[in-house]
PDB file of N, CA and C in Angstrom:
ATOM      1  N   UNK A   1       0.840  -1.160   0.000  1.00  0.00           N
ATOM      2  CA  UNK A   1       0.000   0.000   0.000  1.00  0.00           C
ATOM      3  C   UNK A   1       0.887   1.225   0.000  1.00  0.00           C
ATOM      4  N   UNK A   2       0.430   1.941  -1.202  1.00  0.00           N
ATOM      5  CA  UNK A   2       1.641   3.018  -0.636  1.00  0.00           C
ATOM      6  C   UNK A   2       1.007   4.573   0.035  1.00  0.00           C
ATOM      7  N   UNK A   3       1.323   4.936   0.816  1.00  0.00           N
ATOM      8  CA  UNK A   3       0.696   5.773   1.261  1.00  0.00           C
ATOM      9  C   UNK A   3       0.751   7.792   0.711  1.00  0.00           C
ATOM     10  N   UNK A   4       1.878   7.938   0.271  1.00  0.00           N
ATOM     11  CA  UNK A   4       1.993   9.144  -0.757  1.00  0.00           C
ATOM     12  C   UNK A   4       3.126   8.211  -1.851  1.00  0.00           C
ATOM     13  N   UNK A   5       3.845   9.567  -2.170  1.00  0.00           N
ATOM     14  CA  UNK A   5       4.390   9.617  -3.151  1.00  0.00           C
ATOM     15  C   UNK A   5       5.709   9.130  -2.853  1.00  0.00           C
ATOM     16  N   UNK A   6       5.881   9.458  -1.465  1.00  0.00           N
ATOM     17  CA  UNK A   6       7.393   9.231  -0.776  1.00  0.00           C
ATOM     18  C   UNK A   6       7.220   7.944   0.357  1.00  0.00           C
ATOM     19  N   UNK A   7       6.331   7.472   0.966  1.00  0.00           N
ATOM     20  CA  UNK A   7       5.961   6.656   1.612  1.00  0.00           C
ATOM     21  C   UNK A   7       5.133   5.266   1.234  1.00  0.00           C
ATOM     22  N   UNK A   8       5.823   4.083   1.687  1.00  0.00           N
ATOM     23  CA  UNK A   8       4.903   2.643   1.878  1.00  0.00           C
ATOM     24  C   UNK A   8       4.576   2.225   2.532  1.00  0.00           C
ATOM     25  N   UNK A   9       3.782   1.739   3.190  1.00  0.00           N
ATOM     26  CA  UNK A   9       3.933   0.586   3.986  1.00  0.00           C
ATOM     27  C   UNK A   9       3.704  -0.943   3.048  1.00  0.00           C
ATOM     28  N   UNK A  10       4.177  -1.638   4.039  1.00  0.00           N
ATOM     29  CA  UNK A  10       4.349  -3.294   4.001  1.00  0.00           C
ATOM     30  C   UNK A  10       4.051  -3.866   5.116  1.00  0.00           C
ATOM     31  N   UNK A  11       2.862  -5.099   4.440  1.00  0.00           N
ATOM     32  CA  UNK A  11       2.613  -5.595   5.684  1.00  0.00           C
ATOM     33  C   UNK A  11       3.158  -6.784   5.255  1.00  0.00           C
ATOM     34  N   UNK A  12       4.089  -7.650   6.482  1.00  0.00           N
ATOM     35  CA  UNK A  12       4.689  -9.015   5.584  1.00  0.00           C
ATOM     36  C   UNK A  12       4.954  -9.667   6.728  1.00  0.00           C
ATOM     37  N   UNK A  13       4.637 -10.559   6.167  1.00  0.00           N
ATOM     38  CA  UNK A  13       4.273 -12.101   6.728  1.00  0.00           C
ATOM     39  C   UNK A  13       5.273 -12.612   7.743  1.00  0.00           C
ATOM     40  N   UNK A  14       5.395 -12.998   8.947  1.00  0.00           N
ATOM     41  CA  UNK A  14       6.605 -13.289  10.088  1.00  0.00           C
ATOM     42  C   UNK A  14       7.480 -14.506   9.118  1.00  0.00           C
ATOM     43  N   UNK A  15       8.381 -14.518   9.535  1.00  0.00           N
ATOM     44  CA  UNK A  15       9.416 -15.997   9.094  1.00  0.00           C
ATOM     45  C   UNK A  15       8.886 -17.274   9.505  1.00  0.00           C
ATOM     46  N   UNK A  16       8.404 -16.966  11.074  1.00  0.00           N
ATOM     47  CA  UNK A  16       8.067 -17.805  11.771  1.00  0.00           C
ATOM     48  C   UNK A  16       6.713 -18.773  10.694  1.00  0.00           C
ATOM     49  N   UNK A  17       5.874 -17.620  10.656  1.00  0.00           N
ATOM     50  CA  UNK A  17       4.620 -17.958  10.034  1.00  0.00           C
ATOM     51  C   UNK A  17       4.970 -18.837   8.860  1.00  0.00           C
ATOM     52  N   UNK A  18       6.236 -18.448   8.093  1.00  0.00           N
ATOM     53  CA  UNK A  18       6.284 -18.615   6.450  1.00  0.00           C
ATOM     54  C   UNK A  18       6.695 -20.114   6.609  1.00  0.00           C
ATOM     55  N   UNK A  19       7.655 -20.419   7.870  1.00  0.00           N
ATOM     56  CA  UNK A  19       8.319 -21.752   8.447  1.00  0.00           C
ATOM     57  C   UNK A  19       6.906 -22.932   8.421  1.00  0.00           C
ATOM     58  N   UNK A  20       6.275 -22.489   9.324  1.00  0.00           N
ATOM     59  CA  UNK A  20       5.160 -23.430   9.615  1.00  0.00           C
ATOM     60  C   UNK A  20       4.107 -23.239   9.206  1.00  0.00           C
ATOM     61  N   UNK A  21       4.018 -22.624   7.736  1.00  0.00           N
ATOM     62  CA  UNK A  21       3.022 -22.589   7.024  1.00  0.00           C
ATOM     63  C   UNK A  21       1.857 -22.033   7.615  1.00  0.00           C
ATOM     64  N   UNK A  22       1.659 -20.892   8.198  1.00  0.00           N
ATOM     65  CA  UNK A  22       0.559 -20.345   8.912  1.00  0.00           C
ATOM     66  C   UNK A  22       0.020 -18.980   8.625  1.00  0.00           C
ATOM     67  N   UNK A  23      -1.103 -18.814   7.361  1.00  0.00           N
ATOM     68  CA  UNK A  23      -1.416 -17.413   7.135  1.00  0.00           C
ATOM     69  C   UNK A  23      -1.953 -16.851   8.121  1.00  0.00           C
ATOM     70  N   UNK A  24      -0.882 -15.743   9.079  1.00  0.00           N
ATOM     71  CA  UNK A  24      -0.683 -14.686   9.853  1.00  0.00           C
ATOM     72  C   UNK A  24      -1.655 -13.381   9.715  1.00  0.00           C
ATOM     73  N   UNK A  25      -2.414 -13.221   8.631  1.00  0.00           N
ATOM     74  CA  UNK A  25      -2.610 -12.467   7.414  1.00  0.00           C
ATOM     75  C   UNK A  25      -4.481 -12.748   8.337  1.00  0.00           C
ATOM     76  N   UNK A  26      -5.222 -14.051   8.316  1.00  0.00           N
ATOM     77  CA  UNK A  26      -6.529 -14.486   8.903  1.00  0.00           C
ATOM     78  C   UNK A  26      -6.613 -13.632  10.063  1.00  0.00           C
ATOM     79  N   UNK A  27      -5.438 -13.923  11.273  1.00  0.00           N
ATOM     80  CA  UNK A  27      -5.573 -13.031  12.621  1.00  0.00           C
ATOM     81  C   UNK A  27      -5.458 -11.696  12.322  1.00  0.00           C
ATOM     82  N   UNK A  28      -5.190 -11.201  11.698  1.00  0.00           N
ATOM     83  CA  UNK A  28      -5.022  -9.694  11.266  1.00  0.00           C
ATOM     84  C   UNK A  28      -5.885  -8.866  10.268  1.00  0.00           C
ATOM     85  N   UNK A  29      -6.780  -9.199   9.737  1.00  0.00           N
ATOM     86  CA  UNK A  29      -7.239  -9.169   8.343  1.00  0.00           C
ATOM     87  C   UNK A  29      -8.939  -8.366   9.125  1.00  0.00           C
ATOM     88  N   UNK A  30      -9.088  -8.655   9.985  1.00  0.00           N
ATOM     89  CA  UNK A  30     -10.540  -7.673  10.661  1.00  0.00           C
ATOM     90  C   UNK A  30      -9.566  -6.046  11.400  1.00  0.00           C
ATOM     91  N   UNK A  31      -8.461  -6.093  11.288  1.00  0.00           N
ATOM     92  CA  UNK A  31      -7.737  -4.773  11.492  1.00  0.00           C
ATOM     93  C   UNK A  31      -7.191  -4.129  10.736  1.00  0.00           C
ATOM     94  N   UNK A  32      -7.150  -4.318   9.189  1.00  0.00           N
ATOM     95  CA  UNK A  32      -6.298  -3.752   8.438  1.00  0.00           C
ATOM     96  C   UNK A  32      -6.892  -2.668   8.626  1.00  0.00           C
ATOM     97  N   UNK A  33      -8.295  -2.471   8.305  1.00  0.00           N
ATOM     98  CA  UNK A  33      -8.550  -1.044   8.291  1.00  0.00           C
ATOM     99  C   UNK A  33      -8.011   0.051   9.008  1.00  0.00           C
ATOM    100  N   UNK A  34      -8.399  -0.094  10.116  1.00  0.00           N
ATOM    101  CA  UNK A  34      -7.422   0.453  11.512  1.00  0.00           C
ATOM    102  C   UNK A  34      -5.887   0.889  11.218  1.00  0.00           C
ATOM    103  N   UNK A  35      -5.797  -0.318  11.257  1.00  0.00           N
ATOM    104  CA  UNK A  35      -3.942   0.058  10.938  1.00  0.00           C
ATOM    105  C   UNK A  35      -3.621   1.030   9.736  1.00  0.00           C
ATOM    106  N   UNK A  36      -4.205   0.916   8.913  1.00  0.00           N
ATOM    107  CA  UNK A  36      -4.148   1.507   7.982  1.00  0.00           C
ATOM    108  C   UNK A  36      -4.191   3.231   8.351  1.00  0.00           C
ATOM    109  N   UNK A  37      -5.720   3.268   8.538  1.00  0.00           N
ATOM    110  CA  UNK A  37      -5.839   4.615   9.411  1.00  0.00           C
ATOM    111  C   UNK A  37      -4.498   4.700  10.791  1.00  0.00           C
ATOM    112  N   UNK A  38      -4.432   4.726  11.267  1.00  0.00           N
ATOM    113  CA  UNK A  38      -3.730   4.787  12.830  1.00  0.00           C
ATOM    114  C   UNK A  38      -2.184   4.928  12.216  1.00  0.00           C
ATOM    115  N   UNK A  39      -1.894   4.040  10.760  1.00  0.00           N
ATOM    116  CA  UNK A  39      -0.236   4.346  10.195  1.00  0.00           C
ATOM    117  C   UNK A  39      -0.357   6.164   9.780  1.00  0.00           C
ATOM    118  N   UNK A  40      -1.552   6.268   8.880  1.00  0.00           N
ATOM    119  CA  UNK A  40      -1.407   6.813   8.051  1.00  0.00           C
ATOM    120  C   UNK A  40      -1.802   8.445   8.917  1.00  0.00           C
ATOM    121  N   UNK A  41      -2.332   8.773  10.301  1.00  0.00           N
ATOM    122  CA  UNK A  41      -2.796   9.803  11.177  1.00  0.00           C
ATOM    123  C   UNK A  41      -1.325  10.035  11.624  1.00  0.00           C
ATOM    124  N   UNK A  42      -0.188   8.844  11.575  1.00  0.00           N
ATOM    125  CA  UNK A  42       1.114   8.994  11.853  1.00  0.00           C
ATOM    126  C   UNK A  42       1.754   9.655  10.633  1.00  0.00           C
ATOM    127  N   UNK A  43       1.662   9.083   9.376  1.00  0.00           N
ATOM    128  CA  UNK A  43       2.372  10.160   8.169  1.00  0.00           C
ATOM    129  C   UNK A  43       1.913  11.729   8.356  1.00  0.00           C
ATOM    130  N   UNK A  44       0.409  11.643   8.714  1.00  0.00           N
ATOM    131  CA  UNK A  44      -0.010  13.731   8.592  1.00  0.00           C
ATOM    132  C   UNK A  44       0.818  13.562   9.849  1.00  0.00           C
ATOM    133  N   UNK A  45       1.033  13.446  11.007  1.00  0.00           N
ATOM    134  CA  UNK A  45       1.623  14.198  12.433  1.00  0.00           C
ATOM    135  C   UNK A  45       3.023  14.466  11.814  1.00  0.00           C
ATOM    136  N   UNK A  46       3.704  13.036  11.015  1.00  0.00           N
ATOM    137  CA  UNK A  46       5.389  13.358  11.146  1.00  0.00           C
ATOM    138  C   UNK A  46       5.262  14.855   9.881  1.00  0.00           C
ATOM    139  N   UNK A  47       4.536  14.694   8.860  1.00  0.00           N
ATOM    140  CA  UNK A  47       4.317  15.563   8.192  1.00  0.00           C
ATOM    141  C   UNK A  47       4.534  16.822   8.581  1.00  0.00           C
ATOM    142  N   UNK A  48       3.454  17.757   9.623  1.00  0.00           N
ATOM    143  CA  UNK A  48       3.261  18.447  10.280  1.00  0.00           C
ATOM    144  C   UNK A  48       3.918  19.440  11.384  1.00  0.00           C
ATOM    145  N   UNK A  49       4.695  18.173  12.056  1.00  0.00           N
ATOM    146  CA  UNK A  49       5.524  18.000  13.624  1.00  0.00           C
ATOM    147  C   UNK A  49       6.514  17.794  13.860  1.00  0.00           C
ATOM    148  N   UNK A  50       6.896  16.835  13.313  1.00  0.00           N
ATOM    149  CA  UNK A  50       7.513  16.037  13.014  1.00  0.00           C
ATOM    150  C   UNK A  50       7.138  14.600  13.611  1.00  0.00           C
ATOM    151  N   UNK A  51       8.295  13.728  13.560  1.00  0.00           N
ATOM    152  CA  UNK A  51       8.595  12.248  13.832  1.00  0.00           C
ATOM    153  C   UNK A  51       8.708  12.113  15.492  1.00  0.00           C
ATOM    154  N   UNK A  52       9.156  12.946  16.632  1.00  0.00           N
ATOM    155  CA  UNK A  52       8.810  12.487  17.303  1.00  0.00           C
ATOM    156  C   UNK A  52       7.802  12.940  17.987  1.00  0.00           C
ATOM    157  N   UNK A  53       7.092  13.868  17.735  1.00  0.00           N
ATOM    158  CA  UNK A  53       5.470  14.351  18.065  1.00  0.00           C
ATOM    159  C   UNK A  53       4.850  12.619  17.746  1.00  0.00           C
ATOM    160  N   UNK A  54       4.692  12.689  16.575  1.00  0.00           N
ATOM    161  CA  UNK A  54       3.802  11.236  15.477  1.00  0.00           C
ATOM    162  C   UNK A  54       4.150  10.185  16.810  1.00  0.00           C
ATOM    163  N   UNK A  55       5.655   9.961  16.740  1.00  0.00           N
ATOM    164  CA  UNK A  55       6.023   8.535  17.615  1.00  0.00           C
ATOM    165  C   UNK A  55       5.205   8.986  19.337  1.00  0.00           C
ATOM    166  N   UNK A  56       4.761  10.079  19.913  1.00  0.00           N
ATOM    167  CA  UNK A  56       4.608  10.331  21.002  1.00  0.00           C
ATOM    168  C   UNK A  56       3.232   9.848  21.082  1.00  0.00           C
ATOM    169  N   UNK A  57       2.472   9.785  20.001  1.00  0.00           N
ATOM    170  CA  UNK A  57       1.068   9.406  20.260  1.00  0.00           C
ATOM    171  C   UNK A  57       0.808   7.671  20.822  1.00  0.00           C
ATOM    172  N   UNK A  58       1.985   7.197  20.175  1.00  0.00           N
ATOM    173  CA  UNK A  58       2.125   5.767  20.607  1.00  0.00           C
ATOM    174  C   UNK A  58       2.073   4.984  22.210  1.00  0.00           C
ATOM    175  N   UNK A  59       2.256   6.611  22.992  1.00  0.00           N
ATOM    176  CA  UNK A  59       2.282   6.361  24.126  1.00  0.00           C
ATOM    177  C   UNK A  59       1.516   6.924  25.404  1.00  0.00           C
ATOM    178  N   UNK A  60       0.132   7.881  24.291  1.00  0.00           N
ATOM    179  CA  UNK A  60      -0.975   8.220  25.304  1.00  0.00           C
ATOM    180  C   UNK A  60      -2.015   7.267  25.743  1.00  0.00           C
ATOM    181  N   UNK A  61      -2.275   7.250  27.105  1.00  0.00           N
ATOM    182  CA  UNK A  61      -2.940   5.814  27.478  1.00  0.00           C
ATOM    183  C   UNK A  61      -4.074   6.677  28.000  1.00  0.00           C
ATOM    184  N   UNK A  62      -5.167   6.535  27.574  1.00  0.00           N
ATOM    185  CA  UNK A  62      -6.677   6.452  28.310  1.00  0.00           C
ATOM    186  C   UNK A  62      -7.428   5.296  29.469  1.00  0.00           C
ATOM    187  N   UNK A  63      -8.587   6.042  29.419  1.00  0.00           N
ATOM    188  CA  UNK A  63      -9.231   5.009  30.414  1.00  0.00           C
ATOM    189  C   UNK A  63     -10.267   4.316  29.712  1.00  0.00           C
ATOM    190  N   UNK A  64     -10.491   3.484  29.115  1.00  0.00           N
ATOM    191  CA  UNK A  64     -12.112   3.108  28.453  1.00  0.00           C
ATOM    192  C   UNK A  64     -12.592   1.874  29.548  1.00  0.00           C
ATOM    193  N   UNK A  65     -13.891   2.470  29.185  1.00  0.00           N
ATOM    194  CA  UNK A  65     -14.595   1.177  30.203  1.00  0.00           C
ATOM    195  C   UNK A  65     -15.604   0.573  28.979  1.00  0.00           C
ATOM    196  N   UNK A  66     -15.231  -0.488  28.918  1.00  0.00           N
ATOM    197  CA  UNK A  66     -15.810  -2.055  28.102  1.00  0.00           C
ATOM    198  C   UNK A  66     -16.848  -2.818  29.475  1.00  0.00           C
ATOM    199  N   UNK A  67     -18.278  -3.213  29.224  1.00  0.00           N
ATOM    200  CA  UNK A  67     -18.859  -3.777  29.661  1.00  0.00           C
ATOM    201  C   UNK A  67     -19.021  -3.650  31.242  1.00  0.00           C
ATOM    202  N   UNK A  68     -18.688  -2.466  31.960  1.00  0.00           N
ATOM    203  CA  UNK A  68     -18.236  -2.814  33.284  1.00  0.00           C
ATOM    204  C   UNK A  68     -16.914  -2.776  33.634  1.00  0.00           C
ATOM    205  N   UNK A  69     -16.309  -2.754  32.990  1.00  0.00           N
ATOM    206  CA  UNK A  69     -14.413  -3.300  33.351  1.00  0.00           C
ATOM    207  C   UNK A  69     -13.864  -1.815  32.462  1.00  0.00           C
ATOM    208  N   UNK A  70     -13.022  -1.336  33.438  1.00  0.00           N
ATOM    209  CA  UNK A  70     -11.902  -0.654  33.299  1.00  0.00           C
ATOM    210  C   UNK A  70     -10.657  -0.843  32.692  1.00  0.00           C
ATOM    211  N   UNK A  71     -10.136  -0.429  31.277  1.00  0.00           N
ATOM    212  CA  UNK A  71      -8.780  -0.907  30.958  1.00  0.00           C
ATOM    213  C   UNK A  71      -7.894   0.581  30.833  1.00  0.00           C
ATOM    214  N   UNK A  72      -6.835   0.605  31.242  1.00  0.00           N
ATOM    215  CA  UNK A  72      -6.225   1.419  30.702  1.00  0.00           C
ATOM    216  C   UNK A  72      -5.291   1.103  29.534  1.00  0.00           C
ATOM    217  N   UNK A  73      -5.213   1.792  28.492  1.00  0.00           N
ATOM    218  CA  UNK A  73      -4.805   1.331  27.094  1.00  0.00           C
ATOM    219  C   UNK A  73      -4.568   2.543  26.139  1.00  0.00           C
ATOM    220  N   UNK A  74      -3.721   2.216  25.302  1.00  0.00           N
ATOM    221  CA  UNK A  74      -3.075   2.968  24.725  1.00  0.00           C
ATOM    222  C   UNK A  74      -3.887   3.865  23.131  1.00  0.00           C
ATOM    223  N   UNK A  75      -4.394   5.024  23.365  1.00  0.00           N
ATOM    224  CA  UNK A  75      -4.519   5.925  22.332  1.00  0.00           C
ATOM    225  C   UNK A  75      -5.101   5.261  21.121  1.00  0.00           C
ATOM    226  N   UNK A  76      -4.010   4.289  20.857  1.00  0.00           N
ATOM    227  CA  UNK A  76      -4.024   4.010  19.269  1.00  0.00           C
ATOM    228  C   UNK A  76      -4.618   2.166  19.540  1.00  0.00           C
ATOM    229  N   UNK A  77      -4.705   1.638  20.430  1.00  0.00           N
ATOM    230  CA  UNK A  77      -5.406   0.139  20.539  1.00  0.00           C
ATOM    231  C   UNK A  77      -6.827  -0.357  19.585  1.00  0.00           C
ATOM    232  N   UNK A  78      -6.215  -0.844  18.578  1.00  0.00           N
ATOM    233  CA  UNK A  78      -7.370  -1.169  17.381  1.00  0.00           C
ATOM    234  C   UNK A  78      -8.131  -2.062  18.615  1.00  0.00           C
ATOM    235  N   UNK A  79      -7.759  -2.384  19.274  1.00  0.00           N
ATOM    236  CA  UNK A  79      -8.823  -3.818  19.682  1.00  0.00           C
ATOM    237  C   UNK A  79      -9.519  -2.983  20.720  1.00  0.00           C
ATOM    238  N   UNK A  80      -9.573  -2.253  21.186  1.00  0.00           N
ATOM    239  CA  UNK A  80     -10.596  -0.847  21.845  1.00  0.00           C
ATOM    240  C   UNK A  80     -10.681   0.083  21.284  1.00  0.00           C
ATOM    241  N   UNK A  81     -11.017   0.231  19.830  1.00  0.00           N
ATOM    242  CA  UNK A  81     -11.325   1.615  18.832  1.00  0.00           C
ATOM    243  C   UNK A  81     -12.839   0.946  18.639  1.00  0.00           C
ATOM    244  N   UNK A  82     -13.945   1.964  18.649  1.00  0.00           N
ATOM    245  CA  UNK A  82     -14.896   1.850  18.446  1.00  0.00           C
ATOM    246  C   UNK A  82     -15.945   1.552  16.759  1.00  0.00           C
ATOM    247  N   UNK A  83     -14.575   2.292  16.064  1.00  0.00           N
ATOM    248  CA  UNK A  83     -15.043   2.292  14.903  1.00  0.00           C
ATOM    249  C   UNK A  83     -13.103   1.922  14.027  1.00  0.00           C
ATOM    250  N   UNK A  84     -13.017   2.091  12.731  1.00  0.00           N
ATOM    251  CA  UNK A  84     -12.282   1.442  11.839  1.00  0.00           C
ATOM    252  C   UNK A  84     -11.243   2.711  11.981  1.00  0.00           C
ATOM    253  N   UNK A  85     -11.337   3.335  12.979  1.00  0.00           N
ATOM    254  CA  UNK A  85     -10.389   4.742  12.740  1.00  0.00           C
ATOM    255  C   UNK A  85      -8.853   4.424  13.419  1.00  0.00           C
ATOM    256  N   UNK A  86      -8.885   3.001  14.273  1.00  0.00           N
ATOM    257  CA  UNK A  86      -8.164   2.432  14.821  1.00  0.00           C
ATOM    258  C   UNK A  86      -7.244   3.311  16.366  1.00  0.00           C
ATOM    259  N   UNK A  87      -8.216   4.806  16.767  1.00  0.00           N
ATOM    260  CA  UNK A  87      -8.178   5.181  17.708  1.00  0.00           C
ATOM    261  C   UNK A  87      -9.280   5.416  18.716  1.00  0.00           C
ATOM    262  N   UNK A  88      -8.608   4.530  20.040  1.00  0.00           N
ATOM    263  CA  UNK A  88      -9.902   4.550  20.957  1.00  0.00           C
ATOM    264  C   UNK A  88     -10.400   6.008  21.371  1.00  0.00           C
ATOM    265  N   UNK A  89     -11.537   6.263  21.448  1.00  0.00           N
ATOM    266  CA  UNK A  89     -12.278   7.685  21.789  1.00  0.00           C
ATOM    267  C   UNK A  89     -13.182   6.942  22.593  1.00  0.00           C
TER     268      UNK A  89
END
């Protein structure tokens, strides 16, 4: 996927996976979206800010409460983003 003109990403497959024949790609494949978004909110920041503004977001942790239960978790956690934007709000 390339993301501008000057930027790619690659998503590629572990060694491990490629060893024991295991598409890695199934467990991951209900998040691309996310990731996608959440890489690419990182190209506009380094854009903008720079690179270590972008890298700083990696490490704001909220509070979300799921069902009753309290997690604290990190900003950018696809698996507590509400929608495909791959940041929890």
């Amino acid at each position: 996927m390339s993301i501008n003109d000057k930027q790619t990403m690659l998503i590629i497959e572990s060694n491990e996976n490629a060893i024991r024949n295991i598409n890695g790609f199934l467990y991951i494949e209900q998040f691309i979206e996310s990731l996608i978004s959440h890489e690419s909110v990182h190209v506009v920041i380094i854009n903008l800010e720079g690179a270590e503004i972008s890298d700083s977001l990696d490490d704001l942790e909220v509070i979300v409460d799921r069902d009753g239960s309290k997690f604290q978790v990190t900003l950018n956690n696809m698996l507590f983003a509400r929608d495909r934007s791959g940041i929890v709000i």
